[in-house]
N, C-alpha and C. Protein backbone atom coordinates (compact mmCIF):
# COMPACT_ATOMS: atom_id res chain seq x y z
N UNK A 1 8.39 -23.30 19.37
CA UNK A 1 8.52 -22.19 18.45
C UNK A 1 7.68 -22.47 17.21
N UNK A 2 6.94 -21.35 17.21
CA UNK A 2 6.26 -21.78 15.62
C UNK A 2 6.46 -22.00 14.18
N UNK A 3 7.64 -21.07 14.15
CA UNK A 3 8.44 -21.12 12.56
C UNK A 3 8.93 -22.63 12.33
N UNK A 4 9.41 -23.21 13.78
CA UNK A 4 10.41 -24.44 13.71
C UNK A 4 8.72 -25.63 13.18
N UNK A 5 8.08 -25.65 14.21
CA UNK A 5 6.98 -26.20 14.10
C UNK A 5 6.09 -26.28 12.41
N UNK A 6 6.28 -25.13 11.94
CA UNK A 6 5.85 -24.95 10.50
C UNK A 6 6.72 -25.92 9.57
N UNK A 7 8.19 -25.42 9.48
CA UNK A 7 9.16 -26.13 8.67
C UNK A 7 8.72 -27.75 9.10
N UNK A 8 9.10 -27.84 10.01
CA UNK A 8 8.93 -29.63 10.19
C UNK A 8 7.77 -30.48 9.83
N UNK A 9 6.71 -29.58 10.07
CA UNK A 9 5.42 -29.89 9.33
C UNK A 9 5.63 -30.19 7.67
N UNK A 10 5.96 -29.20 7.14
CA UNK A 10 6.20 -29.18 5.92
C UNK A 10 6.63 -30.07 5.52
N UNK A 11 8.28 -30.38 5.89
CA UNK A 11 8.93 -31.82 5.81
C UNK A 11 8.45 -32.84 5.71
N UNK A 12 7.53 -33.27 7.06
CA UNK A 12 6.87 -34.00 7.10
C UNK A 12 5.98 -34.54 5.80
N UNK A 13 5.51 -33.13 5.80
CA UNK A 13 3.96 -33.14 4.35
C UNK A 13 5.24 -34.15 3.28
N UNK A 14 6.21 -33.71 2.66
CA UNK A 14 6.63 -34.12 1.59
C UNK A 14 7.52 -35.37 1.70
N UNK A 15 7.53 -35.88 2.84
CA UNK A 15 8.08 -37.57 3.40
C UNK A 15 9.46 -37.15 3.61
N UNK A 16 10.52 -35.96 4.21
CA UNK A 16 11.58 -36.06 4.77
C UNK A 16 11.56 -37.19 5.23
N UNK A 17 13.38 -37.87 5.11
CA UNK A 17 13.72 -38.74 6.18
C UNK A 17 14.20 -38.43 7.05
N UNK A 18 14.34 -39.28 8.21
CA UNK A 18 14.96 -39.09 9.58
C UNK A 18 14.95 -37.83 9.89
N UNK A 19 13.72 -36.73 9.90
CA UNK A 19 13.64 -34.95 10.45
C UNK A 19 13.98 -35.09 11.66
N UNK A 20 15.11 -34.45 12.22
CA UNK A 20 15.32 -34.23 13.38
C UNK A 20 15.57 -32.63 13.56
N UNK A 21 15.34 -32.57 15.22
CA UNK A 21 15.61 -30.68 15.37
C UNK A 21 16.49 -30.42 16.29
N UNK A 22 17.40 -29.88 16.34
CA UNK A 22 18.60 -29.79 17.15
C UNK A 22 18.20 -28.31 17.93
N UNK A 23 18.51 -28.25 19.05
CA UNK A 23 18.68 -26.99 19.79
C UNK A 23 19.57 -26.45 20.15
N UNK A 24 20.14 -25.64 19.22
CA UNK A 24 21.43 -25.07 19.12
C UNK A 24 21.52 -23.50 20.31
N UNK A 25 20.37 -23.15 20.64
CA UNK A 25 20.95 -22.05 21.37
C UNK A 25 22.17 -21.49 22.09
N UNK A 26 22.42 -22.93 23.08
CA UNK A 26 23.27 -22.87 23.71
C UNK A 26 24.61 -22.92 23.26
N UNK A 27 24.48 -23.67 22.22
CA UNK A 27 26.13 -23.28 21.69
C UNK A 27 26.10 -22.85 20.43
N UNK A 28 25.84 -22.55 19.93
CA UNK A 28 26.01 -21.35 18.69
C UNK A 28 25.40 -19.61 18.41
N UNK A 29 25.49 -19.17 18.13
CA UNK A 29 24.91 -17.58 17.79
C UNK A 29 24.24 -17.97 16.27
N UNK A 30 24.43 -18.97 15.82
CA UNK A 30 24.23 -18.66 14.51
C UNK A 30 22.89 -18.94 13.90
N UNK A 31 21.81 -19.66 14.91
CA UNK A 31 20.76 -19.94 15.10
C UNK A 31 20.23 -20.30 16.57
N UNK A 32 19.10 -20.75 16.60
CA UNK A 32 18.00 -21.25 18.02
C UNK A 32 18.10 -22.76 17.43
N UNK A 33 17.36 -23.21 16.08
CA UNK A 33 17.12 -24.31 16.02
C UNK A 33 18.13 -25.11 14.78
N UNK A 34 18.56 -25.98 14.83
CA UNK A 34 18.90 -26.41 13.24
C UNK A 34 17.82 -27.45 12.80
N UNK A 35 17.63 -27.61 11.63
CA UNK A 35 16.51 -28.68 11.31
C UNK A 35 16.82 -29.51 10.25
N UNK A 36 17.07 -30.53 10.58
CA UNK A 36 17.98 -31.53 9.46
C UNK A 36 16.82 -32.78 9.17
N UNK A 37 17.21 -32.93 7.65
CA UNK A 37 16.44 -33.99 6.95
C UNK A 37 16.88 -34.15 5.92
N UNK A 38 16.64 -35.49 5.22
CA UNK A 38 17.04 -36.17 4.41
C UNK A 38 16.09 -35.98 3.30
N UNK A 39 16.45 -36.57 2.12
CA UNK A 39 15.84 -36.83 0.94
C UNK A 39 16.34 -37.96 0.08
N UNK A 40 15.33 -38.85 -0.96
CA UNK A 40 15.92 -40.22 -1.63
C UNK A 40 16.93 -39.84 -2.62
N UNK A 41 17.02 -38.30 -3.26
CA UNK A 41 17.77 -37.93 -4.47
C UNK A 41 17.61 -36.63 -4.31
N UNK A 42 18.78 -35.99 -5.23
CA UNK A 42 18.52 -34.48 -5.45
C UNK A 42 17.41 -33.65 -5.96
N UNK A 43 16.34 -34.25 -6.37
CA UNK A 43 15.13 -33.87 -6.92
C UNK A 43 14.25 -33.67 -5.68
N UNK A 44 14.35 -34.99 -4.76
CA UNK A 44 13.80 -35.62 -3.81
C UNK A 44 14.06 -33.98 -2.20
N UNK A 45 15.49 -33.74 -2.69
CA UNK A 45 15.86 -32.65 -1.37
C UNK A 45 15.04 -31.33 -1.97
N UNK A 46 15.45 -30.84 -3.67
CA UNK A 46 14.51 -29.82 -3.67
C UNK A 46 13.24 -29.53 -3.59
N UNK A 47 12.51 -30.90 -3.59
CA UNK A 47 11.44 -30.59 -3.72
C UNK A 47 11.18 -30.65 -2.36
N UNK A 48 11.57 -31.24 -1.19
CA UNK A 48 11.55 -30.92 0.34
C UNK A 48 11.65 -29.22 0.35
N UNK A 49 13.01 -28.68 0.28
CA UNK A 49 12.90 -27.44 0.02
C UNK A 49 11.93 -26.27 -0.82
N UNK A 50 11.76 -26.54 -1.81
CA UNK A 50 10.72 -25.73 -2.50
C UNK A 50 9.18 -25.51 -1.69
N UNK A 51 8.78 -26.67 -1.00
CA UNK A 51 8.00 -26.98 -0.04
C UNK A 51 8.01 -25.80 0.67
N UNK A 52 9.26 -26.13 1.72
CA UNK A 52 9.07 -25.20 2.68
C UNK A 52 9.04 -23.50 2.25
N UNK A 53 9.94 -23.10 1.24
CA UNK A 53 9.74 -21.61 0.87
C UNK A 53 8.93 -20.95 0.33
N UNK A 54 8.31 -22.22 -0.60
CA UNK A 54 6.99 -21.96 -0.96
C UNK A 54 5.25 -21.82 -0.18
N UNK A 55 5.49 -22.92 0.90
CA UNK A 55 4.20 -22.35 1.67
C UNK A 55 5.02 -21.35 2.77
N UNK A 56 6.14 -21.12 2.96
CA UNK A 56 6.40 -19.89 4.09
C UNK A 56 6.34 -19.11 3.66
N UNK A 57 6.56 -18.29 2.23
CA UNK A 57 6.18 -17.14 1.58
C UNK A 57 4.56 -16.73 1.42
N UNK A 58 3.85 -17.94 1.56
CA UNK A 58 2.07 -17.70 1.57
C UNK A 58 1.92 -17.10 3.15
N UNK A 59 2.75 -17.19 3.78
CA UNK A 59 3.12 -16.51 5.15
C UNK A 59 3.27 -15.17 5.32
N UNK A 60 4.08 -14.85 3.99
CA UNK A 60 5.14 -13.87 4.24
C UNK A 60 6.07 -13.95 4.67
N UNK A 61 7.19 -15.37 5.01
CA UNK A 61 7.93 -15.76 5.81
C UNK A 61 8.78 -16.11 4.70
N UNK A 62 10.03 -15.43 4.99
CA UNK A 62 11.22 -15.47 3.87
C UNK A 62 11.94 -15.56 4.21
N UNK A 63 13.33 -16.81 3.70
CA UNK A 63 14.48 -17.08 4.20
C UNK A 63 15.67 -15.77 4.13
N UNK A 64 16.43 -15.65 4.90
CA UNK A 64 17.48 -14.73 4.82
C UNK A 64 18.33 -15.22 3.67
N UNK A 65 18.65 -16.75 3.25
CA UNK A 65 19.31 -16.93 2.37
C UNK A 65 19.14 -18.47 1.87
N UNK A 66 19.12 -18.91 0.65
CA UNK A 66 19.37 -20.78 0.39
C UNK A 66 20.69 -20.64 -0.45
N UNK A 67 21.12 -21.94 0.04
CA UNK A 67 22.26 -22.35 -0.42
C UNK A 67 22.33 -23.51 -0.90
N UNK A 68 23.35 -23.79 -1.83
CA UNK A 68 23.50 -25.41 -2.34
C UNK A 68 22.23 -25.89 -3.19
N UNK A 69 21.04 -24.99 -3.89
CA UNK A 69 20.07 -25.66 -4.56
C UNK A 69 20.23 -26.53 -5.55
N UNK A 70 21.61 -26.04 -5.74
CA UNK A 70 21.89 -27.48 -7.06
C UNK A 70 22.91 -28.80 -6.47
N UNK A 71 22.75 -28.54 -5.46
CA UNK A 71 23.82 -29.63 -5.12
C UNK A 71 22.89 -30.57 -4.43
N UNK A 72 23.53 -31.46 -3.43
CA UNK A 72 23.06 -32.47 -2.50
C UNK A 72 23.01 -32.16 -0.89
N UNK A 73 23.11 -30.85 -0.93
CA UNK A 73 22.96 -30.47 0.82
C UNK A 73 22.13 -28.99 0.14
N UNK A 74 20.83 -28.77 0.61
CA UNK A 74 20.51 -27.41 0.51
C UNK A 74 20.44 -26.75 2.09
N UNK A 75 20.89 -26.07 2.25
CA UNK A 75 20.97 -25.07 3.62
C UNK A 75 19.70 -23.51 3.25
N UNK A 76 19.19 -23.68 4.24
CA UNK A 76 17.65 -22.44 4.41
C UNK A 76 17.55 -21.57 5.49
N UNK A 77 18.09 -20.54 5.30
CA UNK A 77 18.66 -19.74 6.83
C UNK A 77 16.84 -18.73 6.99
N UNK A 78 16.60 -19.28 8.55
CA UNK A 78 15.28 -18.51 8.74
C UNK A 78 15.47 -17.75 10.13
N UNK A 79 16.87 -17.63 9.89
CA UNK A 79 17.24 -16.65 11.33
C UNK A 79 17.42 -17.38 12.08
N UNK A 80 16.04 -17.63 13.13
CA UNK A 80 16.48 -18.31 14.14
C UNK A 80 16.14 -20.21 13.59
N UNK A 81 15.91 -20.20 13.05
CA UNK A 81 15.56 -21.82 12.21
C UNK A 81 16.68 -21.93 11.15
N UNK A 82 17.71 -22.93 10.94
CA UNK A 82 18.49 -23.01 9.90
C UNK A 82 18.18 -24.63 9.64
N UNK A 83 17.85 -25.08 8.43
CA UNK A 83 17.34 -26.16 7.56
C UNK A 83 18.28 -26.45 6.84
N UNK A 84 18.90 -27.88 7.10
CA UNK A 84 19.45 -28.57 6.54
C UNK A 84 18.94 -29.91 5.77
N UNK A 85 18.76 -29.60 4.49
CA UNK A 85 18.01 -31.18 3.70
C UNK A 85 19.32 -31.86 2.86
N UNK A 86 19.47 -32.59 2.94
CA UNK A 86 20.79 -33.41 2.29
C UNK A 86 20.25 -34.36 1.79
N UNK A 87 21.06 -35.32 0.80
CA UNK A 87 20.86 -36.79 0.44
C UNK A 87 21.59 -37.15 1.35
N UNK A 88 20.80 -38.80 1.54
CA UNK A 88 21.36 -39.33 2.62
C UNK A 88 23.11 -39.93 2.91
N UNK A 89 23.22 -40.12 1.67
CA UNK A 89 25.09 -40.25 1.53
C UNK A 89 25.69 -38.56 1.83
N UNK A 90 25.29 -37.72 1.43
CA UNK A 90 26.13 -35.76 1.98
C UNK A 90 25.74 -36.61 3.38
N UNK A 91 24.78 -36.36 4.12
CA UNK A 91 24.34 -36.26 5.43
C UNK A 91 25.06 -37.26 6.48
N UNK A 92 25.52 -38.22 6.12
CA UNK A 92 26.30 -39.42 7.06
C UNK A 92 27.65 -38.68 6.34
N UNK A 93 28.07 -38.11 5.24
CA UNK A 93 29.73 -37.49 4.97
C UNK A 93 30.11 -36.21 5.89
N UNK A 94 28.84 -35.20 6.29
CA UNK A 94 28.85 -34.24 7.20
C UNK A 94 28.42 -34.76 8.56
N UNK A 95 27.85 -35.18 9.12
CA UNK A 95 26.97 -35.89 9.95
C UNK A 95 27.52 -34.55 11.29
N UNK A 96 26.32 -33.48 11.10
CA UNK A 96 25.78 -32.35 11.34
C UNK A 96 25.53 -33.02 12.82
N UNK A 97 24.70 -34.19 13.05
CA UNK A 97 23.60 -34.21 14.65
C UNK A 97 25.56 -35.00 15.33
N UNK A 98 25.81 -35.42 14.76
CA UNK A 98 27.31 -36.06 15.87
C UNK A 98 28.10 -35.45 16.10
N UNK A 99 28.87 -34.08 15.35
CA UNK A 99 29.25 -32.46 15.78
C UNK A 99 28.47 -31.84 16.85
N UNK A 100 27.09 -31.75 16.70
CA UNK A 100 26.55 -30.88 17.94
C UNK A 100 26.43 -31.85 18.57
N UNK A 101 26.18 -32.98 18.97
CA UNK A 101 26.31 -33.79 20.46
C UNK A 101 27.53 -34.01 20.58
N UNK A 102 28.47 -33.78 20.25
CA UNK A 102 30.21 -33.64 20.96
C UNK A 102 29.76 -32.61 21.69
N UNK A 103 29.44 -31.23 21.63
CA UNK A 103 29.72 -30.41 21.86
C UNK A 103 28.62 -30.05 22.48
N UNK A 104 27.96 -30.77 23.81
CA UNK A 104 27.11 -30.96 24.76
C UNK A 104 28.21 -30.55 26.12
């Protein structure tokens, strides 16, 4: 998918940790892909985020919604792509990828 392919790129560009992409089709409605990554600090996650909305809007590609920009988990709903950037302490307190592999 290309949107997914874009975001992770992006990530990439700005040194996400541990980017992983989950394929949620099968068990959720609420997306196709989830896309989870880390950051060293809260500065560190928005500026992962700002990244991505900022070159997807040179797209024309606009999130349905962000959440949590001031906190330590930002959530980026792109329909079928939902982006999860956390600090790495939120991300092992939710631990998002060990919920969806139960539920394999």
């Amino acid at each position: 998918m290309e949107l997914l392919n874009k975001i992770t790129q992006l990530l990439e560009d700005k040194k996400a940790i541990d980017l992983k992409t989950l394929d949620i089709k099968e068990k959720s409605t609420l997306a196709d892909y989830f896309v989870i990554a880390s950051g060293t600090s809260n500065t560190h996650i928005k500026a992962l985020a700002d990244n991505v909305e900022v070159e997807l809007k040179k797209e024309n590609i606009y999130p349905n919604k962000i959440e949590g920009y001031n906190t330590q988990w930002i959530l980026m709903d792109y329909g079928d792509v939902v982006v999860h950037i956390f600090t790495e302490q939120e991300r092992q307190n939710y631990d998002i990828e060990q919920l969806y592999e139960k539920n394999k």
